[in-house]
C-alpha atoms as a PDB file:
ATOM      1  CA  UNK A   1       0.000   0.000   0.000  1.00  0.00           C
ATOM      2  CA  UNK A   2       0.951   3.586  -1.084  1.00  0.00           C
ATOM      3  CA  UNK A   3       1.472   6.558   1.654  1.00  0.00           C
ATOM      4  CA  UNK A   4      -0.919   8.369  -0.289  1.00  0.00           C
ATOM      5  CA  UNK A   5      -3.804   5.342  -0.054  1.00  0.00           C
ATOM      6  CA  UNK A   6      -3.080   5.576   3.799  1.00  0.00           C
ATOM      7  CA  UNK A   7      -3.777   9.245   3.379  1.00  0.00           C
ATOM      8  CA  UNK A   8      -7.021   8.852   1.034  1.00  0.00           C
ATOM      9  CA  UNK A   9      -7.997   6.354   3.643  1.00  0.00           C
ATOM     10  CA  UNK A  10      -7.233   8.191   7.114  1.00  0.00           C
ATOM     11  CA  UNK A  11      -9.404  11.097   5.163  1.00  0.00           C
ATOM     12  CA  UNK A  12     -12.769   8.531   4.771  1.00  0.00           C
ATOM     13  CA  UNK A  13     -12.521   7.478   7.854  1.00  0.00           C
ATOM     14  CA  UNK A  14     -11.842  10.906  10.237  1.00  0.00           C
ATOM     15  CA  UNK A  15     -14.705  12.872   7.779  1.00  0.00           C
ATOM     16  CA  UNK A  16     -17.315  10.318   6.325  1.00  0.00           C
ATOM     17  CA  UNK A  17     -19.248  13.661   5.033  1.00  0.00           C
ATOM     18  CA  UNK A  18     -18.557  14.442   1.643  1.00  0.00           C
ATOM     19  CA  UNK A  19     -19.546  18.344   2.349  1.00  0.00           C
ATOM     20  CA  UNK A  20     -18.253  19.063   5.406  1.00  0.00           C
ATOM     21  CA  UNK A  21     -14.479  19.881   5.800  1.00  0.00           C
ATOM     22  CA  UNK A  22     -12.683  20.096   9.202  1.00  0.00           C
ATOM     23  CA  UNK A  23     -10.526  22.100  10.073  1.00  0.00           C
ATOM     24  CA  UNK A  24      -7.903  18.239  10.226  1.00  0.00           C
ATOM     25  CA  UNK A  25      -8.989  17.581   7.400  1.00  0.00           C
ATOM     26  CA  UNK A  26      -7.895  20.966   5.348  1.00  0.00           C
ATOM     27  CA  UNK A  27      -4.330  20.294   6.724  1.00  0.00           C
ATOM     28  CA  UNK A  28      -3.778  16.641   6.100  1.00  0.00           C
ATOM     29  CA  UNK A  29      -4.855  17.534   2.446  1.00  0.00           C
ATOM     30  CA  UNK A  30      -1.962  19.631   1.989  1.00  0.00           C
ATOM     31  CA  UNK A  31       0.181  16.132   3.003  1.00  0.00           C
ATOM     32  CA  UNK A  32      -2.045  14.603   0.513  1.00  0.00           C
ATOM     33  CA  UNK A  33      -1.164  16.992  -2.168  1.00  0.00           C
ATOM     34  CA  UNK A  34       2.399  17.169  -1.439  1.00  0.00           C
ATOM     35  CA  UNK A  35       2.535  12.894  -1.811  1.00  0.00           C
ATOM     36  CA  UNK A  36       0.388  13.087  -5.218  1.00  0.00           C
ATOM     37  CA  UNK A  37       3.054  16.076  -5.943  1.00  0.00           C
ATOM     38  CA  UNK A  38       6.338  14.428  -4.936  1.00  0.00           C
ATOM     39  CA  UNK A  39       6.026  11.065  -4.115  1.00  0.00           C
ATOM     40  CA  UNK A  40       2.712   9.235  -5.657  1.00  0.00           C
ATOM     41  CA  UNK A  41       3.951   5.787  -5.309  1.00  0.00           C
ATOM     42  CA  UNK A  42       6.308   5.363  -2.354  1.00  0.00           C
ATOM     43  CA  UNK A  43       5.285   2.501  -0.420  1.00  0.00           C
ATOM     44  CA  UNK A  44       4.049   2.732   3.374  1.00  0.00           C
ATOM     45  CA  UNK A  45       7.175   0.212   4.498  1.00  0.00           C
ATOM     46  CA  UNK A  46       9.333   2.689   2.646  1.00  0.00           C
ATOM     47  CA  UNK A  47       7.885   5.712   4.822  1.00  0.00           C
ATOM     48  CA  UNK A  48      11.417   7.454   7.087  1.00  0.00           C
ATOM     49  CA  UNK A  49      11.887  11.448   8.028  1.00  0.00           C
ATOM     50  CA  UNK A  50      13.049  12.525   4.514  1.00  0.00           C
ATOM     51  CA  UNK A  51       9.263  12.346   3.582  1.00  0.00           C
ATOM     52  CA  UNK A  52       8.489  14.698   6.478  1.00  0.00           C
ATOM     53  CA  UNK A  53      11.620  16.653   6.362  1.00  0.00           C
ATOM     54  CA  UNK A  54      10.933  17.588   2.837  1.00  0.00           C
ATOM     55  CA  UNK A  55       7.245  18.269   3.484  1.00  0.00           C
ATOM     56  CA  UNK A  56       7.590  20.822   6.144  1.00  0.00           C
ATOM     57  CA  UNK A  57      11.499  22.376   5.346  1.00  0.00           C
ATOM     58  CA  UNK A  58      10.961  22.392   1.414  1.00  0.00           C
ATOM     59  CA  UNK A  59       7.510  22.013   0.386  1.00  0.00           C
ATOM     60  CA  UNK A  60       5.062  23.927   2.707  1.00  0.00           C
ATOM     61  CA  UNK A  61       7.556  27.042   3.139  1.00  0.00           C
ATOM     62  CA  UNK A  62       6.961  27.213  -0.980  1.00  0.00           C
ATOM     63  CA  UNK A  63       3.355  27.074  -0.593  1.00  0.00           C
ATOM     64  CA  UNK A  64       3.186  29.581   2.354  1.00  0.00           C
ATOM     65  CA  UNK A  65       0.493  31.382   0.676  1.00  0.00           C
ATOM     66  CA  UNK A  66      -1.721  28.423   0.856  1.00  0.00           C
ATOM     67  CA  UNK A  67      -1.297  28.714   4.814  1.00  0.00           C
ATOM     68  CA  UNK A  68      -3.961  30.599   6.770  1.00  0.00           C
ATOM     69  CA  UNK A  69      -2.902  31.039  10.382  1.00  0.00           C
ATOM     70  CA  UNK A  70      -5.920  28.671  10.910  1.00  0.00           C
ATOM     71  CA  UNK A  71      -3.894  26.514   9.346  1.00  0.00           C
ATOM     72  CA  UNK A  72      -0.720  27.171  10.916  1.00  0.00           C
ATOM     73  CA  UNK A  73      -2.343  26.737  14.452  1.00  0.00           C
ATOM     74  CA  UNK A  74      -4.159  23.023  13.125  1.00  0.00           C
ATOM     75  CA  UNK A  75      -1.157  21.751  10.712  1.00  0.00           C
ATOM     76  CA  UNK A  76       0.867  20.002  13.475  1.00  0.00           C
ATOM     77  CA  UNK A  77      -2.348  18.515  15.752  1.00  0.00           C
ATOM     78  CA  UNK A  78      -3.535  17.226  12.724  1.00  0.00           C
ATOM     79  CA  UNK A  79      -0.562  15.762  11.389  1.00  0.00           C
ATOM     80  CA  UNK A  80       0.068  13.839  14.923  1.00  0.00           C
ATOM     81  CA  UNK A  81      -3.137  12.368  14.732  1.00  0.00           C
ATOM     82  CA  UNK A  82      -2.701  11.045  11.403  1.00  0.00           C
ATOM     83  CA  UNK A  83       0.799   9.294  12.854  1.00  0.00           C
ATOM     84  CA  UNK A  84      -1.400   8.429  15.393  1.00  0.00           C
ATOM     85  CA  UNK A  85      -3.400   6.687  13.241  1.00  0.00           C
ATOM     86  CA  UNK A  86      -0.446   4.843  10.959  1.00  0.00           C
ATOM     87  CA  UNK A  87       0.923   3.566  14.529  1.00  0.00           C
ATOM     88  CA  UNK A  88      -2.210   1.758  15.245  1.00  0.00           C
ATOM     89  CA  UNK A  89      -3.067   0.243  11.823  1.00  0.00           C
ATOM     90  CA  UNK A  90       0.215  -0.076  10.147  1.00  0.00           C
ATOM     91  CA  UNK A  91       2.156  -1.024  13.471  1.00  0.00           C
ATOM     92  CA  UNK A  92       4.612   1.328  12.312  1.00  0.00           C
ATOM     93  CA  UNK A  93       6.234   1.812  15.708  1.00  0.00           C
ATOM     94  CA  UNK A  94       8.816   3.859  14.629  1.00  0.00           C
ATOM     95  CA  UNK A  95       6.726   6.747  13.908  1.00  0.00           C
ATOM     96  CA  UNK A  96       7.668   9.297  16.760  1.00  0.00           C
ATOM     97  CA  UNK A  97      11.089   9.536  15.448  1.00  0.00           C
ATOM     98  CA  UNK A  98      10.661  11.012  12.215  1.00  0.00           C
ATOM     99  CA  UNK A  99      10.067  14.334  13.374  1.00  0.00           C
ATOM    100  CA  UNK A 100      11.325  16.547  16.129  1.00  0.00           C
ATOM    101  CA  UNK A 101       7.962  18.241  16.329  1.00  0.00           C
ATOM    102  CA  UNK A 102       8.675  21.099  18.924  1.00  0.00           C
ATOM    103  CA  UNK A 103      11.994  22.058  16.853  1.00  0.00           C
ATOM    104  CA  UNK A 104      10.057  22.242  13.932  1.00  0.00           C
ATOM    105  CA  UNK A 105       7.203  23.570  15.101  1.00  0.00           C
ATOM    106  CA  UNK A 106       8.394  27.301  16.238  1.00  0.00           C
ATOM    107  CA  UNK A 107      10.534  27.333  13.349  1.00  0.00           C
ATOM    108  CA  UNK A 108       8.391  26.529  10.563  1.00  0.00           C
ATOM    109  CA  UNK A 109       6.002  28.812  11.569  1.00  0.00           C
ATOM    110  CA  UNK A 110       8.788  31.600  11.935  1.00  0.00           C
ATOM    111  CA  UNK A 111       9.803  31.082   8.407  1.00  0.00           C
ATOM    112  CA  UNK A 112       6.410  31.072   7.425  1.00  0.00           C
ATOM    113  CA  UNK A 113       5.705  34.319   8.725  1.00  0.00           C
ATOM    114  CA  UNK A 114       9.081  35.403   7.578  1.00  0.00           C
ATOM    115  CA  UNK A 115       7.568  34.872   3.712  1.00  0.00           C
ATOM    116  CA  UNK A 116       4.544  36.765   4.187  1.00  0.00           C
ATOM    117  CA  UNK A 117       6.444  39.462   5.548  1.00  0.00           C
ATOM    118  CA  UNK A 118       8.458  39.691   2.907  1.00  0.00           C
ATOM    119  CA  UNK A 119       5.864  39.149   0.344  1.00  0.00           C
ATOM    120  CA  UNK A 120       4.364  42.328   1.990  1.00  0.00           C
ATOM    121  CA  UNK A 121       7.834  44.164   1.890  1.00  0.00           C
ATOM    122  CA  UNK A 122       8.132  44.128  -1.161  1.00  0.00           C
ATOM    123  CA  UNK A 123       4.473  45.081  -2.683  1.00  0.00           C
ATOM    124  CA  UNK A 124       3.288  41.684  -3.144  1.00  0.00           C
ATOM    125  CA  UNK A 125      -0.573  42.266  -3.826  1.00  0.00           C
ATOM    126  CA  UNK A 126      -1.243  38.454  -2.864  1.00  0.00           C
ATOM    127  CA  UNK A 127      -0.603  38.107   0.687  1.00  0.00           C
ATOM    128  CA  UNK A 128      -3.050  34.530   0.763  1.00  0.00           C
ATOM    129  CA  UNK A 129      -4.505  32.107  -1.474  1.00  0.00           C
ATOM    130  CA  UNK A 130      -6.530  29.956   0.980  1.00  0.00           C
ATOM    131  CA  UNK A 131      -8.443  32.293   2.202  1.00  0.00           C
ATOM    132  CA  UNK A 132      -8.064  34.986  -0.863  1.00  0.00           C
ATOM    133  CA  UNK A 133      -6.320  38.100   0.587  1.00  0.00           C
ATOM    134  CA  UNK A 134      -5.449  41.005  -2.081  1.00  0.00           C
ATOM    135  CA  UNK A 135      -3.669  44.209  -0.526  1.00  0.00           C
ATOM    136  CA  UNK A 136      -4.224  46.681  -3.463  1.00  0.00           C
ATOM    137  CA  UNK A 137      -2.215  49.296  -1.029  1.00  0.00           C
ATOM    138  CA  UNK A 138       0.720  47.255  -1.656  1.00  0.00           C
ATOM    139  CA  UNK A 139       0.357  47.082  -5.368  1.00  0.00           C
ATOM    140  CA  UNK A 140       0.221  50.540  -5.366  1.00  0.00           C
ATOM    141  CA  UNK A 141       2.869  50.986  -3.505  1.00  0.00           C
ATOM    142  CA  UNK A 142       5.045  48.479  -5.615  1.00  0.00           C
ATOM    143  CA  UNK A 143       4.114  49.989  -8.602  1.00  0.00           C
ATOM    144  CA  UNK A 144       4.786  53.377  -7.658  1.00  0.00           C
ATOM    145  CA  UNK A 145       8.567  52.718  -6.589  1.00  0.00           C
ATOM    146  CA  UNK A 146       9.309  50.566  -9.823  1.00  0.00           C
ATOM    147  CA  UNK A 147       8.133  53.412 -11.835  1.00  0.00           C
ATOM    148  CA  UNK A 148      10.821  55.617 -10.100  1.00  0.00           C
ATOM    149  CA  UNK A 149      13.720  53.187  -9.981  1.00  0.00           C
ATOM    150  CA  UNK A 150      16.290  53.972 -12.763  1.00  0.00           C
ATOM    151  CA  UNK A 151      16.955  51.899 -15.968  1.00  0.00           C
ATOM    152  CA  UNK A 152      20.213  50.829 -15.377  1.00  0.00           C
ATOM    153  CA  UNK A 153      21.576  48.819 -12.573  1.00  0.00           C
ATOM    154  CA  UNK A 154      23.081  45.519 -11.479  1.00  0.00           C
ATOM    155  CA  UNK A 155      20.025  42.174 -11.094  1.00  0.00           C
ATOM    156  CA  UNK A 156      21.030  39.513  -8.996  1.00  0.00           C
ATOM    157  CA  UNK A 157      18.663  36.515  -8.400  1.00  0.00           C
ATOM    158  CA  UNK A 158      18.629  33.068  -6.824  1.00  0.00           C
ATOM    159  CA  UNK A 159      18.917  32.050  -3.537  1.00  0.00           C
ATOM    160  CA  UNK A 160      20.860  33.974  -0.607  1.00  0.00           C
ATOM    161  CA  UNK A 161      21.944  32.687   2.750  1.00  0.00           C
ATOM    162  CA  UNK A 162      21.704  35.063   5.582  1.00  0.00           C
ATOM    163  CA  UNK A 163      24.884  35.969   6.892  1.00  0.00           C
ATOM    164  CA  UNK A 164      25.111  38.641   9.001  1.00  0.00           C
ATOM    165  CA  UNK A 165      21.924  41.016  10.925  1.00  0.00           C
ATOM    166  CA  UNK A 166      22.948  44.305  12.173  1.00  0.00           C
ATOM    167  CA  UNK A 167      20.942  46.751  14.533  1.00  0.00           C
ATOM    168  CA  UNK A 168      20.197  49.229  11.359  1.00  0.00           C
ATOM    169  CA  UNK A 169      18.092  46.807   9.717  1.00  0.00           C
ATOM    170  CA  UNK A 170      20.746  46.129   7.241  1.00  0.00           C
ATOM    171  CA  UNK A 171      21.704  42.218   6.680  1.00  0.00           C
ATOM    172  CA  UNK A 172      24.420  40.676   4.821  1.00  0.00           C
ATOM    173  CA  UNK A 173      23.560  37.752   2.564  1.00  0.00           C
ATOM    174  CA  UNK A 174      25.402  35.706   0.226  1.00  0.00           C
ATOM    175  CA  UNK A 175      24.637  33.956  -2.760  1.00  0.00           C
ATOM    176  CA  UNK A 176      24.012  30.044  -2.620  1.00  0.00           C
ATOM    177  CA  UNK A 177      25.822  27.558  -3.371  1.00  0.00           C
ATOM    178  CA  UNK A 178      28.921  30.336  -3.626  1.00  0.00           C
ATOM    179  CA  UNK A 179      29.175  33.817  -5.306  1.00  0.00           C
ATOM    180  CA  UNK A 180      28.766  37.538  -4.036  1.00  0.00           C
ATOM    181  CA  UNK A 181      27.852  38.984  -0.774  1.00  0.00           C
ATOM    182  CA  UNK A 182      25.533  41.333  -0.840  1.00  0.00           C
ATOM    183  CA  UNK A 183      24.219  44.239   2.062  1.00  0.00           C
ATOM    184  CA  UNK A 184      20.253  44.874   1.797  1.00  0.00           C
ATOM    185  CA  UNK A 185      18.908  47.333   4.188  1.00  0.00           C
ATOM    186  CA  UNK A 186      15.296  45.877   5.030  1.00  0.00           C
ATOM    187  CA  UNK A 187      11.849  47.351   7.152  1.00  0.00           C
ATOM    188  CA  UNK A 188      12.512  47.098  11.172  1.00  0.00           C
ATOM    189  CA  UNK A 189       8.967  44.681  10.567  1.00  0.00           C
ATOM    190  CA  UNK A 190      11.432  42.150   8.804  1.00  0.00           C
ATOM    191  CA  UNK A 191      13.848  41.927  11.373  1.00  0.00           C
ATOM    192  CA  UNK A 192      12.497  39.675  14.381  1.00  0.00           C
ATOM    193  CA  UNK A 193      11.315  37.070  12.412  1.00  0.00           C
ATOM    194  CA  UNK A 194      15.007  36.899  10.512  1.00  0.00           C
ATOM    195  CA  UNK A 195      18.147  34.308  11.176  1.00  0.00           C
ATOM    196  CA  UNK A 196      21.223  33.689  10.523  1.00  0.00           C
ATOM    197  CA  UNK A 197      21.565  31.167   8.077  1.00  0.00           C
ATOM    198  CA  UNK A 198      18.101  31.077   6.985  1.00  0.00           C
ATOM    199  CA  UNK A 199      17.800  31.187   2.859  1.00  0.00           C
ATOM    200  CA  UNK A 200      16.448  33.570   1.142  1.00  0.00           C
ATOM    201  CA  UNK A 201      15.200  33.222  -2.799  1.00  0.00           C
ATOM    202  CA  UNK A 202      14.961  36.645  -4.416  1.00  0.00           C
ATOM    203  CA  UNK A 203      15.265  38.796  -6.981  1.00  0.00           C
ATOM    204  CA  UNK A 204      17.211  41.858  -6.441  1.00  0.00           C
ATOM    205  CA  UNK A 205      18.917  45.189  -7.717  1.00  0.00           C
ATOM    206  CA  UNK A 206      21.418  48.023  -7.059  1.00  0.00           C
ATOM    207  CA  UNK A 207      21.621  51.075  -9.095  1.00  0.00           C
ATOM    208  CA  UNK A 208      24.536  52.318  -9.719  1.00  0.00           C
ATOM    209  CA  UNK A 209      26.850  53.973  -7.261  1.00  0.00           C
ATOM    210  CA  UNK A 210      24.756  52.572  -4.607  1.00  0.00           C
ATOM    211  CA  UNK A 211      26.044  50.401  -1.371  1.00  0.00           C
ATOM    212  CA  UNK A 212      23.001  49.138  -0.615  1.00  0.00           C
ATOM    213  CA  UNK A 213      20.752  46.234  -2.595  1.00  0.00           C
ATOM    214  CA  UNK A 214      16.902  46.502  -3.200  1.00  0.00           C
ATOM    215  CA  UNK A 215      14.669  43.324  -2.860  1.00  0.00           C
ATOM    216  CA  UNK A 216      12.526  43.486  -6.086  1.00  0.00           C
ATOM    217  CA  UNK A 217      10.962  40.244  -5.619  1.00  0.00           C
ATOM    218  CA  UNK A 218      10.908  37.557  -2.875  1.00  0.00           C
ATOM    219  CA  UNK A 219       9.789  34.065  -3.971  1.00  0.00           C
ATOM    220  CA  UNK A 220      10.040  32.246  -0.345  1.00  0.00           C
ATOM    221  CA  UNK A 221      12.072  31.767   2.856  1.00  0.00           C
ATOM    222  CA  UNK A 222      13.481  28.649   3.639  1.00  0.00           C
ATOM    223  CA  UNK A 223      15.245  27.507   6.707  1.00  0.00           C
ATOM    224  CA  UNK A 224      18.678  26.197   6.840  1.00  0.00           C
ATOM    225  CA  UNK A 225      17.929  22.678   7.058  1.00  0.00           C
ATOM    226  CA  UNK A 226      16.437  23.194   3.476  1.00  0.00           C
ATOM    227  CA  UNK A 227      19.513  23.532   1.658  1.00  0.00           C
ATOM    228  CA  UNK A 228      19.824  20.057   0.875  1.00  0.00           C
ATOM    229  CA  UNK A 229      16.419  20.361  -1.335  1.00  0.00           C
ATOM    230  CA  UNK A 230      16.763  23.420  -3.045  1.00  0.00           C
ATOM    231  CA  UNK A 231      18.041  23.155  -7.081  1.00  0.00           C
END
């Protein structure tokens, strides 16, 4: 049997209804998503952290738009119960040691709200899919500074490691897997949820004779641990 059956199944039988969604039931179908997404046919006796560590390090932080703090606050509860639940049928004892929830509990949600932060920063009208949430203040606002950036200038893009934070709100960052170092100075709002070493994947620019870089675009945030997944 398939992880994915075992999810299809744990579904049937925690919500029988066919209209009614809980608020489980919304997060375990992001799992299920992720295992039609990434890994349709891997076999339940073939189940070990990499699974999970890819799930919630790689896949979810790239989908943070999809997360509603609902979700956030429900992801990990629900995700227990369905271990819960593959411990009991499938005898599969080892379970528990897959994941070190607390650690990546507080820390996925960090870098979470690190994204949407950032997506905010820099004038990202779509702060949410799941519930739909367009900020036409920050479109404006995006809009408005692109139209009075100048022509010319340096473009970097790809993804950055965090190196250094500094009280000014500046942070050094350097290109993955090696190249330049870069200083961007960033909103105080950006700061708290920021670390060092955690991995940035941006677009960005600096006009010429300029220290400082400008964020233009900010796909996601990843944390360190993700490095291992990232092309």
């Amino acid at each position: 049997m398939t992880v994915l059956q075992t999810i299809e199944d744990y579904i049937s039988y925690v919500n029988p209804s066919p209209t009614e969604k809980p608020k489980d039931i919304k997060c375990i179908n992001l799992l299920r998503e992720y295992c039609r997404e990434m890994e349709p046919g891997l076999e339940i006796e073939d189940l070990d952290r990499r699974f999970f560590d890819e799930f919630f390090l790689y896949w979810l932080p790239k989908k943070n738009k999809m997360l509603s703090e609902e979700k956030l606050y429900f992801l990990f509860p629900s995700i227990q119960k369905y271990f819960t639940y593959l411990k009991s049928k499938y005898k599969l004892e080892e379970l528990n040691t897959f994941i070190p929830v607390d650690k990546f509990m507080d820390e996925f949600i960090r870098i979470i709200h690190l994204s949407k932060a950032f997506s905010k920063f820099v004038g990202n009208p779509v702060l949410s899919i799941d519930p739909l949430i367009i900020d036409l203040r920050c479109y404006r606002q995006n809009k408005y500074k692109k139209s009075m950036k100048e022509k010319n200038g340096v473009f970097e893009q790809g993804y950055f490691e965090v190196i250094d934070i500094f009280p000014d709100c500046s942070i050094t960052i350097k290109k993955k897997p090696t190249g330049r170092y870069a200083k961007v100075l960033l909103d105080e709002s950006l700061v708290p949820y920021l670390r060092k070493g955690d991995i940035l994947h941006l677009k960005m620019t600096r006009r010429l004779f300029f220290t400082y870089w400008e964020i233009e675009d900010i796909k996601t945030c990843y944390l360190k641990e993700a490095q291992k997944y990232l092309g």
